[in-house]
C-alpha atoms as a PDB file:
ATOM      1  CA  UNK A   1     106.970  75.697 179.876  1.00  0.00           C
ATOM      2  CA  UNK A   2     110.079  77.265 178.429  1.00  0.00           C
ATOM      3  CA  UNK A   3     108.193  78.205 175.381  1.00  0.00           C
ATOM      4  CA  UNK A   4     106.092  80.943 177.311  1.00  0.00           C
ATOM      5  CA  UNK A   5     108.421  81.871 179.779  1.00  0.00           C
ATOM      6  CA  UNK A   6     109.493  85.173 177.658  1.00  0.00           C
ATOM      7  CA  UNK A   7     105.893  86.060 177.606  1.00  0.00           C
ATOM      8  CA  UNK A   8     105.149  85.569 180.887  1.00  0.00           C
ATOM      9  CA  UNK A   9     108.677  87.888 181.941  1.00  0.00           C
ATOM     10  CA  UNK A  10     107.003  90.404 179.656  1.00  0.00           C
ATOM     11  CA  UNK A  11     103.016  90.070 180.665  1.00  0.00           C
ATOM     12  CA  UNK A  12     103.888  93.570 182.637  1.00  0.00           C
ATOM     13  CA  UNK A  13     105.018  95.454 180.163  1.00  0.00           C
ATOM     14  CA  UNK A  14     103.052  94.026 177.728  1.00  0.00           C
ATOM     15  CA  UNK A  15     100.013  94.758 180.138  1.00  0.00           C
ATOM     16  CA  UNK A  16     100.798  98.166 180.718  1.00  0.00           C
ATOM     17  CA  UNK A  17     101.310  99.401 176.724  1.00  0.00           C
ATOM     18  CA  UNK A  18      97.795  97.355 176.020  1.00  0.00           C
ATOM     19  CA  UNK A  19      96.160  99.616 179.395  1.00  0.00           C
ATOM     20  CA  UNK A  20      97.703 102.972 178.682  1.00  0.00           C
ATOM     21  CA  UNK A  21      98.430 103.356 175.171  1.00  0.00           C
ATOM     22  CA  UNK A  22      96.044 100.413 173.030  1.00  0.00           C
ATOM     23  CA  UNK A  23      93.173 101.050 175.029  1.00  0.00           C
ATOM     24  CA  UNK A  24      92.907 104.426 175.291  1.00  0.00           C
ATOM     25  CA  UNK A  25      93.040 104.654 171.686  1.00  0.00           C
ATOM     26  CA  UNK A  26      90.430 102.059 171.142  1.00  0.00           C
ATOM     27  CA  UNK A  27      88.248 104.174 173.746  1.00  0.00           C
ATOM     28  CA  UNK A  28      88.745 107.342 171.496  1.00  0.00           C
ATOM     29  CA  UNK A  29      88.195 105.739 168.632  1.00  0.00           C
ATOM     30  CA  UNK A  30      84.842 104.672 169.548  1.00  0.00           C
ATOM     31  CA  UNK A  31      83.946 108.197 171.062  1.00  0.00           C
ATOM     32  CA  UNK A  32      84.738 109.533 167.833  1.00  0.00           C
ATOM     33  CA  UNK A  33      81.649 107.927 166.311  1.00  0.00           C
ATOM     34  CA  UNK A  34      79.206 108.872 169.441  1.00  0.00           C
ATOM     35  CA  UNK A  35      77.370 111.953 170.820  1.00  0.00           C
ATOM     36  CA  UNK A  36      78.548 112.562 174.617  1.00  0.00           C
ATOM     37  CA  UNK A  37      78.991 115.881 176.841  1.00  0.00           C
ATOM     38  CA  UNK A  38      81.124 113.935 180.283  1.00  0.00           C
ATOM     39  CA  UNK A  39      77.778 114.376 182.013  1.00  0.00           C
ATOM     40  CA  UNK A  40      74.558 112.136 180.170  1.00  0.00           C
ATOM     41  CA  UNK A  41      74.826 108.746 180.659  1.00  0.00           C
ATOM     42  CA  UNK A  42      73.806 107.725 177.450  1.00  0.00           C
ATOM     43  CA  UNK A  43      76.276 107.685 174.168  1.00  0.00           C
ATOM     44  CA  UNK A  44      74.202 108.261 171.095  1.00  0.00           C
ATOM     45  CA  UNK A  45      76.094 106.526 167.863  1.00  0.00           C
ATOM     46  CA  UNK A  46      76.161 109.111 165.691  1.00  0.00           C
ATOM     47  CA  UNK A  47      78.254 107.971 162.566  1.00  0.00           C
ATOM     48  CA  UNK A  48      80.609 110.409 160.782  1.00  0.00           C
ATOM     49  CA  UNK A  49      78.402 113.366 162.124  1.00  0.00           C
ATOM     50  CA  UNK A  50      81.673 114.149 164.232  1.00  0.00           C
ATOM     51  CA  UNK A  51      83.899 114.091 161.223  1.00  0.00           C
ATOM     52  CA  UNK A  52      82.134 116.264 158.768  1.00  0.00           C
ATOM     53  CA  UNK A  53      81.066 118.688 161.666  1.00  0.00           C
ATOM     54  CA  UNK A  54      84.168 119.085 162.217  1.00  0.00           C
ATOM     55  CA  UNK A  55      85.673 119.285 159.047  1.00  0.00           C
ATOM     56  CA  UNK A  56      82.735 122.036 158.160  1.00  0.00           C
ATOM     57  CA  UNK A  57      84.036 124.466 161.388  1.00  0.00           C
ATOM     58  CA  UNK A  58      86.039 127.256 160.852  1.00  0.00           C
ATOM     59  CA  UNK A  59      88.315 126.367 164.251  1.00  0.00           C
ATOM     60  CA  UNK A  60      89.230 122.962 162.202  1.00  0.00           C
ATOM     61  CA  UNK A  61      90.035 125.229 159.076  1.00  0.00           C
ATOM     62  CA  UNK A  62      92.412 127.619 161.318  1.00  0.00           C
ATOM     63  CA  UNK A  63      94.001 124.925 163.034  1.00  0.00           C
ATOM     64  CA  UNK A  64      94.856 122.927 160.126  1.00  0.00           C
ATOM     65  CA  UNK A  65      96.517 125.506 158.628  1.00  0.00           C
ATOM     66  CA  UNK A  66      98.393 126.597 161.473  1.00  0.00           C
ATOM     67  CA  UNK A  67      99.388 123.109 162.114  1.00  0.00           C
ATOM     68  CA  UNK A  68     101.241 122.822 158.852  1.00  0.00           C
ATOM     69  CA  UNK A  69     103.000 126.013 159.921  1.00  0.00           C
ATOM     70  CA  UNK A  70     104.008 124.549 163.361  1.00  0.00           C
ATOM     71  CA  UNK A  71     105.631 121.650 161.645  1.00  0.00           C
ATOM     72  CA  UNK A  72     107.408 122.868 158.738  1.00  0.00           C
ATOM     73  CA  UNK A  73     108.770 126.007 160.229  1.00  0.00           C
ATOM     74  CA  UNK A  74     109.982 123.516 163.255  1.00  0.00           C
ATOM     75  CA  UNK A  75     112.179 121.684 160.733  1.00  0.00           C
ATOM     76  CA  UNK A  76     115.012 124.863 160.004  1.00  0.00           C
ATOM     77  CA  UNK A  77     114.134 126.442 163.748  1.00  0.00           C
ATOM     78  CA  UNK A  78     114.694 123.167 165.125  1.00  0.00           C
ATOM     79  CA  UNK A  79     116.223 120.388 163.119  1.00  0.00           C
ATOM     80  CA  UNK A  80     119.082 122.255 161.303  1.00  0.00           C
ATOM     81  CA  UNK A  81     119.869 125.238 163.592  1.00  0.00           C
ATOM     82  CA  UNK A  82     120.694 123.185 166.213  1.00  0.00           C
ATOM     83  CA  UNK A  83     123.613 121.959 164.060  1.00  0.00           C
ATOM     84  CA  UNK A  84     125.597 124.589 163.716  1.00  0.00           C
ATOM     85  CA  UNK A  85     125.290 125.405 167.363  1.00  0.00           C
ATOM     86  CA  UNK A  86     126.164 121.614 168.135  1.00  0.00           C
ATOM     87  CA  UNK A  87     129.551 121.718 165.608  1.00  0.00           C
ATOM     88  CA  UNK A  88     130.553 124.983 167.350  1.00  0.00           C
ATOM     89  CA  UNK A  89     130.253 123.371 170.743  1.00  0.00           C
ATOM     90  CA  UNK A  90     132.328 120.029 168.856  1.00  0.00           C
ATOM     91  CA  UNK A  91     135.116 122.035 168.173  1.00  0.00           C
ATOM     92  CA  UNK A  92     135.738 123.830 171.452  1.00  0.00           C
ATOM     93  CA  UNK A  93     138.482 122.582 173.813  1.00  0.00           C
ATOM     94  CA  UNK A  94     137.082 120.285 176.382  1.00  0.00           C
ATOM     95  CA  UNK A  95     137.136 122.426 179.332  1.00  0.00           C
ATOM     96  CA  UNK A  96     135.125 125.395 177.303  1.00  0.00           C
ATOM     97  CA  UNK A  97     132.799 122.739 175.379  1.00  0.00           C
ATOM     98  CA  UNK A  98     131.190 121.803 178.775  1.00  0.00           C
ATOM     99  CA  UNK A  99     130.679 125.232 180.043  1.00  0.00           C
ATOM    100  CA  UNK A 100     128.338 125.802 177.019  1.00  0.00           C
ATOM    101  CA  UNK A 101     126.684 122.029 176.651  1.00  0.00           C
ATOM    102  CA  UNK A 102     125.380 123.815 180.055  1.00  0.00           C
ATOM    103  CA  UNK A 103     124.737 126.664 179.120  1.00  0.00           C
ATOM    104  CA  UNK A 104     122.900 125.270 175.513  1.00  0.00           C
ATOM    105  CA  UNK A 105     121.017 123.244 177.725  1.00  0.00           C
ATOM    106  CA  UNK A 106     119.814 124.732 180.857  1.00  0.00           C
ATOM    107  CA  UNK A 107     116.525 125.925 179.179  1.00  0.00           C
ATOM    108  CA  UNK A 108     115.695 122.095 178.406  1.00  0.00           C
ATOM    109  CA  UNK A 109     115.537 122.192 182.630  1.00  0.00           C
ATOM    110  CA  UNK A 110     113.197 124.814 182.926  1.00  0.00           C
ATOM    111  CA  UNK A 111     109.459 124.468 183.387  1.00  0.00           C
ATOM    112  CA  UNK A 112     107.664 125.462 180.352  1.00  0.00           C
ATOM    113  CA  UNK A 113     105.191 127.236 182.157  1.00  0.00           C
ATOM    114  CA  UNK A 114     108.196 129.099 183.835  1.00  0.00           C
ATOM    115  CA  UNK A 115     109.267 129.838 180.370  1.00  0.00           C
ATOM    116  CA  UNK A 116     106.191 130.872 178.799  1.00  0.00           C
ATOM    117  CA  UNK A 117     105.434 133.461 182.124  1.00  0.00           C
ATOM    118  CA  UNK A 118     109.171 135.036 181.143  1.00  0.00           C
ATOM    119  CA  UNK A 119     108.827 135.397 177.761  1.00  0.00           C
ATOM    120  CA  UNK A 120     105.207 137.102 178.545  1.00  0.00           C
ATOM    121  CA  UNK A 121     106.640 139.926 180.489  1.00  0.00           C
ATOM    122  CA  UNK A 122     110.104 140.450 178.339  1.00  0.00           C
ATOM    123  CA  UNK A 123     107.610 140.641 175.485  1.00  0.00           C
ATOM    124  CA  UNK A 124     105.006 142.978 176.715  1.00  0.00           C
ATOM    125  CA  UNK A 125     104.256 145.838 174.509  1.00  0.00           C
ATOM    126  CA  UNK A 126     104.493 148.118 177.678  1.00  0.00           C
ATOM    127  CA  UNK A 127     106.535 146.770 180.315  1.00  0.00           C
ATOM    128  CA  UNK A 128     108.637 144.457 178.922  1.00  0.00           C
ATOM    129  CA  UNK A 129     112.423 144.871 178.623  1.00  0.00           C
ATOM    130  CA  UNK A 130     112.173 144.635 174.817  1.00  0.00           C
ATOM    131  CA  UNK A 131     109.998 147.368 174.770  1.00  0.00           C
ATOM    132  CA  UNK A 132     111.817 149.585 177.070  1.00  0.00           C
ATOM    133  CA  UNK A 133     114.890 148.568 174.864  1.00  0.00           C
ATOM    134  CA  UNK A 134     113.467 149.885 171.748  1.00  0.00           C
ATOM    135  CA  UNK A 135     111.474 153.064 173.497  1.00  0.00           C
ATOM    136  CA  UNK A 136     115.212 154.397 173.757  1.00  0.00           C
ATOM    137  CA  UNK A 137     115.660 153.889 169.765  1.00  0.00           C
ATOM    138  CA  UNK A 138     111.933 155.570 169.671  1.00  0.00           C
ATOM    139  CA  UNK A 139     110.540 152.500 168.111  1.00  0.00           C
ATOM    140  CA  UNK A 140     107.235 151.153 169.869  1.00  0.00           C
ATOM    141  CA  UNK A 141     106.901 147.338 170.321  1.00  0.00           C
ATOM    142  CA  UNK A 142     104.231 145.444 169.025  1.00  0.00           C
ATOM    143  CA  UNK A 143     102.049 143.185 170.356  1.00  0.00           C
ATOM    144  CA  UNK A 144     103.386 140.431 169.535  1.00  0.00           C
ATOM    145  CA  UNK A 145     100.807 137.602 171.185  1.00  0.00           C
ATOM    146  CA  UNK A 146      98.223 140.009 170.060  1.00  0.00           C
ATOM    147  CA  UNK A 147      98.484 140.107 166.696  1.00  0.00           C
ATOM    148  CA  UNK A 148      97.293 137.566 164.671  1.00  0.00           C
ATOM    149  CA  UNK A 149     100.477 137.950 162.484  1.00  0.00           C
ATOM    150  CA  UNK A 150     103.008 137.951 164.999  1.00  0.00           C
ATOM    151  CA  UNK A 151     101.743 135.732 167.575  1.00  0.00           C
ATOM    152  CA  UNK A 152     102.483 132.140 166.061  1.00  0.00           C
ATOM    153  CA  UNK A 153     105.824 133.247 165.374  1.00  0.00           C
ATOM    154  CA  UNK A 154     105.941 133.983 169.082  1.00  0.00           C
ATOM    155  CA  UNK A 155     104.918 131.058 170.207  1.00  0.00           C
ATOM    156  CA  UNK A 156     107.484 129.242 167.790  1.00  0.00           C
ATOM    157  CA  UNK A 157     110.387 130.991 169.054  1.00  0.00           C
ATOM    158  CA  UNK A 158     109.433 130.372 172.624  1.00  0.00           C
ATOM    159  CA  UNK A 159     109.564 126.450 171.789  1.00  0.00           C
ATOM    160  CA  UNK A 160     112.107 127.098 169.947  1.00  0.00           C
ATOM    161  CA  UNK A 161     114.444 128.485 172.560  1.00  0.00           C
ATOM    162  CA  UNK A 162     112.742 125.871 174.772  1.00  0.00           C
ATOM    163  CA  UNK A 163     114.250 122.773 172.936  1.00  0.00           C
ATOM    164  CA  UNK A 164     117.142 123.968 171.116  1.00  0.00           C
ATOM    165  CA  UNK A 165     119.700 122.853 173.753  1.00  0.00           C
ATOM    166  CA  UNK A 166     118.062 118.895 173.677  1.00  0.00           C
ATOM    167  CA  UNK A 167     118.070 118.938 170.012  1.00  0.00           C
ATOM    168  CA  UNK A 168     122.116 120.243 170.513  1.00  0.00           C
ATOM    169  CA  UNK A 169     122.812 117.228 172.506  1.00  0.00           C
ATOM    170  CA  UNK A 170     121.651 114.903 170.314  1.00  0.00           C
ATOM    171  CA  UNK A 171     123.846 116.313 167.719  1.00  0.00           C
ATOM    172  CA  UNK A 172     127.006 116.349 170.154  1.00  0.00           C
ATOM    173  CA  UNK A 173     126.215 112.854 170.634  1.00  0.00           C
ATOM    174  CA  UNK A 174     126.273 112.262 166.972  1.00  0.00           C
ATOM    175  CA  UNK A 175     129.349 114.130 166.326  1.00  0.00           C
ATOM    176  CA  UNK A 176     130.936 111.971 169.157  1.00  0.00           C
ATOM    177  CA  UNK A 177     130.409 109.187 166.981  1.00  0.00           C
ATOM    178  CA  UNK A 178     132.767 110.687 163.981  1.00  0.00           C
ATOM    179  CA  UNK A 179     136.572 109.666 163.779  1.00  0.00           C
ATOM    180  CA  UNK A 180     138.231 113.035 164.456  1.00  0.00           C
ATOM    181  CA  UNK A 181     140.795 110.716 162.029  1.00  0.00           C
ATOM    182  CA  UNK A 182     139.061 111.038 159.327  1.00  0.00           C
ATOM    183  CA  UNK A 183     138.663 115.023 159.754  1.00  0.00           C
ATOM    184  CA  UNK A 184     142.598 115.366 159.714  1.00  0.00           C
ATOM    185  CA  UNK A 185     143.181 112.945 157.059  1.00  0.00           C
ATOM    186  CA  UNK A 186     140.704 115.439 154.900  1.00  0.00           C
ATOM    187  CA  UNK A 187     142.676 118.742 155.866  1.00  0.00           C
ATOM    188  CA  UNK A 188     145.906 117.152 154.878  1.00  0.00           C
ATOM    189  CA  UNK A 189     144.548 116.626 152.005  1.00  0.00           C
ATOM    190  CA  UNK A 190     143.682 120.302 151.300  1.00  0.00           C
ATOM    191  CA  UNK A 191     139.748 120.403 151.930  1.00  0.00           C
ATOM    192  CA  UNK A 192     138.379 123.419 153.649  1.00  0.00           C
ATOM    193  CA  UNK A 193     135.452 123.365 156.534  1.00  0.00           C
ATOM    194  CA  UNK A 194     132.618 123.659 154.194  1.00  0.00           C
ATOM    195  CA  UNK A 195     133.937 120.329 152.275  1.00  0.00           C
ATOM    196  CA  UNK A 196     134.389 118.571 155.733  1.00  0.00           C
ATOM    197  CA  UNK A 197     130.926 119.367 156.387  1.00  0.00           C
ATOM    198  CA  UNK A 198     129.606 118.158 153.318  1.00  0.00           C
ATOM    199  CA  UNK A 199     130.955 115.183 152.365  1.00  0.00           C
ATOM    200  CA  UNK A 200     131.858 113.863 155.916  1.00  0.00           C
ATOM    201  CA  UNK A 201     130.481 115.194 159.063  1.00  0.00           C
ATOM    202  CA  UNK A 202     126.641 115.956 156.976  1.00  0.00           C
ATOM    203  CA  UNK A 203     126.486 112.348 155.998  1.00  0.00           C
ATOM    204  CA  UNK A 204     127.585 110.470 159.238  1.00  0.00           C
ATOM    205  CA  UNK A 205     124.899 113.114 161.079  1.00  0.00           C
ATOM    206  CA  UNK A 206     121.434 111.992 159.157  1.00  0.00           C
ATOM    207  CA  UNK A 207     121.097 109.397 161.340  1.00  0.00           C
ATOM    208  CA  UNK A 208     120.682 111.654 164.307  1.00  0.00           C
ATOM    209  CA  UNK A 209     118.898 113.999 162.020  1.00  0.00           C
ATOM    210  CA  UNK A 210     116.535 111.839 160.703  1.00  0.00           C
ATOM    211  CA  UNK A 211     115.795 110.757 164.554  1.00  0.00           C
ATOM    212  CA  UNK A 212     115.925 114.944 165.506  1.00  0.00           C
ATOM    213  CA  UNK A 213     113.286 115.049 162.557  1.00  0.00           C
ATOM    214  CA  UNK A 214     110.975 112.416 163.439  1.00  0.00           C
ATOM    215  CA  UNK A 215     110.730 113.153 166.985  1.00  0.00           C
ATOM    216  CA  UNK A 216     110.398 116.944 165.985  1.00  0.00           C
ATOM    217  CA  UNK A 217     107.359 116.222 163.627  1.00  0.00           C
ATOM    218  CA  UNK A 218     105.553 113.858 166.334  1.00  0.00           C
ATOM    219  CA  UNK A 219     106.288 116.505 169.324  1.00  0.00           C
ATOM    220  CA  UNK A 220     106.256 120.124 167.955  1.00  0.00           C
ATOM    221  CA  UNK A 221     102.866 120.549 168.414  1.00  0.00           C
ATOM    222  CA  UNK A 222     102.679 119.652 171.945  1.00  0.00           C
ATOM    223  CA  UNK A 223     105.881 121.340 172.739  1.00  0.00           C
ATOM    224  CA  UNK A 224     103.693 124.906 171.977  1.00  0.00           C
ATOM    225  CA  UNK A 225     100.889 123.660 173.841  1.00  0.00           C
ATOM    226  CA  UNK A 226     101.287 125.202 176.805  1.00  0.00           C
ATOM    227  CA  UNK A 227     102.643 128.740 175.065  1.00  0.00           C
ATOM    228  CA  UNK A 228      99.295 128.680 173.587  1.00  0.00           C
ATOM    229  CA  UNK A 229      97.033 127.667 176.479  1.00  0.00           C
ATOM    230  CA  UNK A 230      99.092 130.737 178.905  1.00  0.00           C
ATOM    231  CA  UNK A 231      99.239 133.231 176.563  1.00  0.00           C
ATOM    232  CA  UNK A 232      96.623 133.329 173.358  1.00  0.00           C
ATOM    233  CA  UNK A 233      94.437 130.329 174.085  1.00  0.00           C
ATOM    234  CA  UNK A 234      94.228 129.473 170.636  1.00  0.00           C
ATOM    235  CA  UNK A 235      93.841 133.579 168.980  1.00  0.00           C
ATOM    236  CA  UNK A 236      93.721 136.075 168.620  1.00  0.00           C
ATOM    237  CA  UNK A 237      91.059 134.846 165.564  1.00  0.00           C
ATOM    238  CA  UNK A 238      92.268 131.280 166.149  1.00  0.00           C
ATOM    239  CA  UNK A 239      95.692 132.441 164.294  1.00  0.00           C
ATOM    240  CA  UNK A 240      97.906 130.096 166.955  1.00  0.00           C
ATOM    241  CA  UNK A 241      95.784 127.282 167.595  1.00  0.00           C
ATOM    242  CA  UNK A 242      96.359 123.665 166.259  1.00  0.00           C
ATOM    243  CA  UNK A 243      94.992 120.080 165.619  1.00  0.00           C
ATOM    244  CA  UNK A 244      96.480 119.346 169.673  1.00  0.00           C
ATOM    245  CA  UNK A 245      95.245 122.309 171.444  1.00  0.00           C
ATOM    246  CA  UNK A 246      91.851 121.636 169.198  1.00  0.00           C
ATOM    247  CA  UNK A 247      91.827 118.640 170.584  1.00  0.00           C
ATOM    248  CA  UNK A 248      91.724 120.223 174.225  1.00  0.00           C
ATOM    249  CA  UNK A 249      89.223 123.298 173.232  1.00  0.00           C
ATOM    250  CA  UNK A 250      86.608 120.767 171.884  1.00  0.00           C
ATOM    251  CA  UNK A 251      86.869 118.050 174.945  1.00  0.00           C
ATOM    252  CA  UNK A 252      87.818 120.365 177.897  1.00  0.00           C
ATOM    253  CA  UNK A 253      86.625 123.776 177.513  1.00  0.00           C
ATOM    254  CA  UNK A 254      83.429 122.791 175.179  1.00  0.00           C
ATOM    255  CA  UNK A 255      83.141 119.134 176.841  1.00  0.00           C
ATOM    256  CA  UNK A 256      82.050 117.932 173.545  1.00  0.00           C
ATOM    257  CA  UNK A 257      83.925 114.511 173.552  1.00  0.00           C
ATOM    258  CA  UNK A 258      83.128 113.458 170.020  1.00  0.00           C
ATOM    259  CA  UNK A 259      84.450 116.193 168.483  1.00  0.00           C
ATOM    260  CA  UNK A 260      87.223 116.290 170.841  1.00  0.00           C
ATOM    261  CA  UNK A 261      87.662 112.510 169.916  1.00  0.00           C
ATOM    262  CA  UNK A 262      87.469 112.778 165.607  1.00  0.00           C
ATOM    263  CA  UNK A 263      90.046 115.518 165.947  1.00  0.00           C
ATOM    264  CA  UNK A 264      92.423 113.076 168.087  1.00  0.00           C
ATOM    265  CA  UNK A 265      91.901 109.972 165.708  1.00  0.00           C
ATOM    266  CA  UNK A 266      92.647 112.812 162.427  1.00  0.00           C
ATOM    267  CA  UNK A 267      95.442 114.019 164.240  1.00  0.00           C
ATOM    268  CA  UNK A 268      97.040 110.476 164.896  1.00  0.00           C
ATOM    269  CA  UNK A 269      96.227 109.802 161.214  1.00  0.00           C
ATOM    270  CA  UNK A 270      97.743 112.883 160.317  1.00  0.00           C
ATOM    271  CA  UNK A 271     101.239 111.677 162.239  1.00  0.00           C
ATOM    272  CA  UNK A 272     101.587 108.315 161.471  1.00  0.00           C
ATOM    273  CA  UNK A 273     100.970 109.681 157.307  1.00  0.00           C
ATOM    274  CA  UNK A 274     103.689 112.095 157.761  1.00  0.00           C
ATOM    275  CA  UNK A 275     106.221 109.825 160.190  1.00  0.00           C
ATOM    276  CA  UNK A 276     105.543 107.155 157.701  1.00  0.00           C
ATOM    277  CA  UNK A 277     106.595 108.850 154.434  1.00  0.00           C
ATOM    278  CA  UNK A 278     109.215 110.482 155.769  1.00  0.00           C
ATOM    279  CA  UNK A 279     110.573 107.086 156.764  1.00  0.00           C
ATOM    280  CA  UNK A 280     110.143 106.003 153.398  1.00  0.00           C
ATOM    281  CA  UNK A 281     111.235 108.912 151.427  1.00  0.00           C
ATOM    282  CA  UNK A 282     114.503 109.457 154.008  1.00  0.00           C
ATOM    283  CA  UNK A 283     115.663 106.090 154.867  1.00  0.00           C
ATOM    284  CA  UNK A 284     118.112 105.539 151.631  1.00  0.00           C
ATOM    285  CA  UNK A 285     119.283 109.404 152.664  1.00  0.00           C
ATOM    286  CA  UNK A 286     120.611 107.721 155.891  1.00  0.00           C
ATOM    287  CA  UNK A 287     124.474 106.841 155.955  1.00  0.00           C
ATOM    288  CA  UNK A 288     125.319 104.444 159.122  1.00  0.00           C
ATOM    289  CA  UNK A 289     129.063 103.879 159.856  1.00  0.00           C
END
């Protein structure tokens, strides 16, 4: 009896992961092999038809590319920049370090959608505050979410600011960690900031960067989700859309589920690749205390 008594204290959990996370993905798996619309009751097997339809459209073509972009201009916008911000915030006296933690993070709070709705109206090319800000300089303002140049950069910088102060608080938590000690015990010794930084607060931060990184990677392209969905809906010319909101255009808005489905199971592939060799290729990086 004693020997399954562990299993049986963790039958719920064990229950609920297998319901809500193992099963679902079973469930699209399958889909992504079949023919179905939500409405016929009949699921045609239909092979790899999904996959190399898919893989033929232009919308896959778009939102590859742009998917790339999402990730790797996350990594300076929103694993390295926050650590500057977070070392500035280190260094303040107690009393003023809180006032901007709050500050820093207070957008983390905010409703995305409340976010997104803001950004829409101090960006308007004819209303917005920007704009009447640069009509006094005579310069016009562009449209930014309607040019298929601009407008995934806009939609970056809106997740950007969005996140930035979560990202910061991981760092402080990481810079907690570090022996203020050691820092004097370097100064006495004659090394400047930039040293400090280099060989001793840099190297007893990967930890928390490689976790900032990974969790960046897996999220950033639902953290623009909703920019996209409010404000472009995947254009203008599919120029902001990605693999996720794909995902959503095929199943929701076309209802065809096995399309919808391939371009979940490609896009979990996609993650796990990336998390995976990044794991690999960053874990001897990592200095722990």
């Amino acid at each position: 009896m004693r020997n399954i008594q562990p299993y049986i204290y963790m039958s719920p959990f064990i229950l609920l992961v297998a319901t809500f996370v193992y099963w679902p993905l079973i469930y699209t798996t399958y889909l992504s092999f079949v023919e179905w619309n939500f409405v016929e009751d009949t699921k045609p097997f239909v092979g790899w038809k999904n996959f190399t339809g898919l893989y033929q459209s232009t919308l896959f073509e778009s939102a590859a590319y742009n998917t790339l972009v999402y990730i790797v201009a996350s990594i300076p916008l929103k694993v390295l920049l926050p650590v500057p911000v977070a070392i500035f915030i280190w260094g303040l006296p107690f009393k003023y370090g809180n006032v901007y933690k709050t500050i820093v993070f207070l957008p983390t709070l905010i409703s995305f959608v409340v976010v997104t709705i803001c950004f829409s109206w101090l960006l308007n090319p004819y209303m917005g505050l920007f704009a009447e800000i640069l009509r006094q300089f005579n310069v016009m303002m562009p449209s930014v979410f309607g040019s298929a140049d601009l407008a995934i950069w806009g939609i970056l910088g809106i997740s950007t600011w969005k996140v930035l102060g979560f990202n910061t608080l991981l760092y402080l938590a990481g810079l907690s960690s570090i022996n203020r000690d050691y820092i004097e015990a370097m100064q006495i010794d004659g090394a400047g900031d930039l040293r400090i930084f280099r060989h001793l607060i840099w190297p007893l931060l990967t930890p928390t960067t490689f976790f900032v990184l990974i969790s960046t990677v897996i999220f950033s392209l639902q953290q623009v989700f909703t920019p996209i969905d409010l404000l472009t809906e995947g254009g203008p010319s599919n120029s902001t859309t990605n693999l996720f909101y794909m995902v959503y255009q095929y199943a929701f808005k076309s209802f065809n589920l096995g399309y919808g489905s391939a371009a979940t199971v490609l896009l979990f592939v996609l993650l796990v690749a990336v998390t995976f060799l990044k794991i690999r290729g960053l874990e001897r990086s990592i200095h722990y205390q």
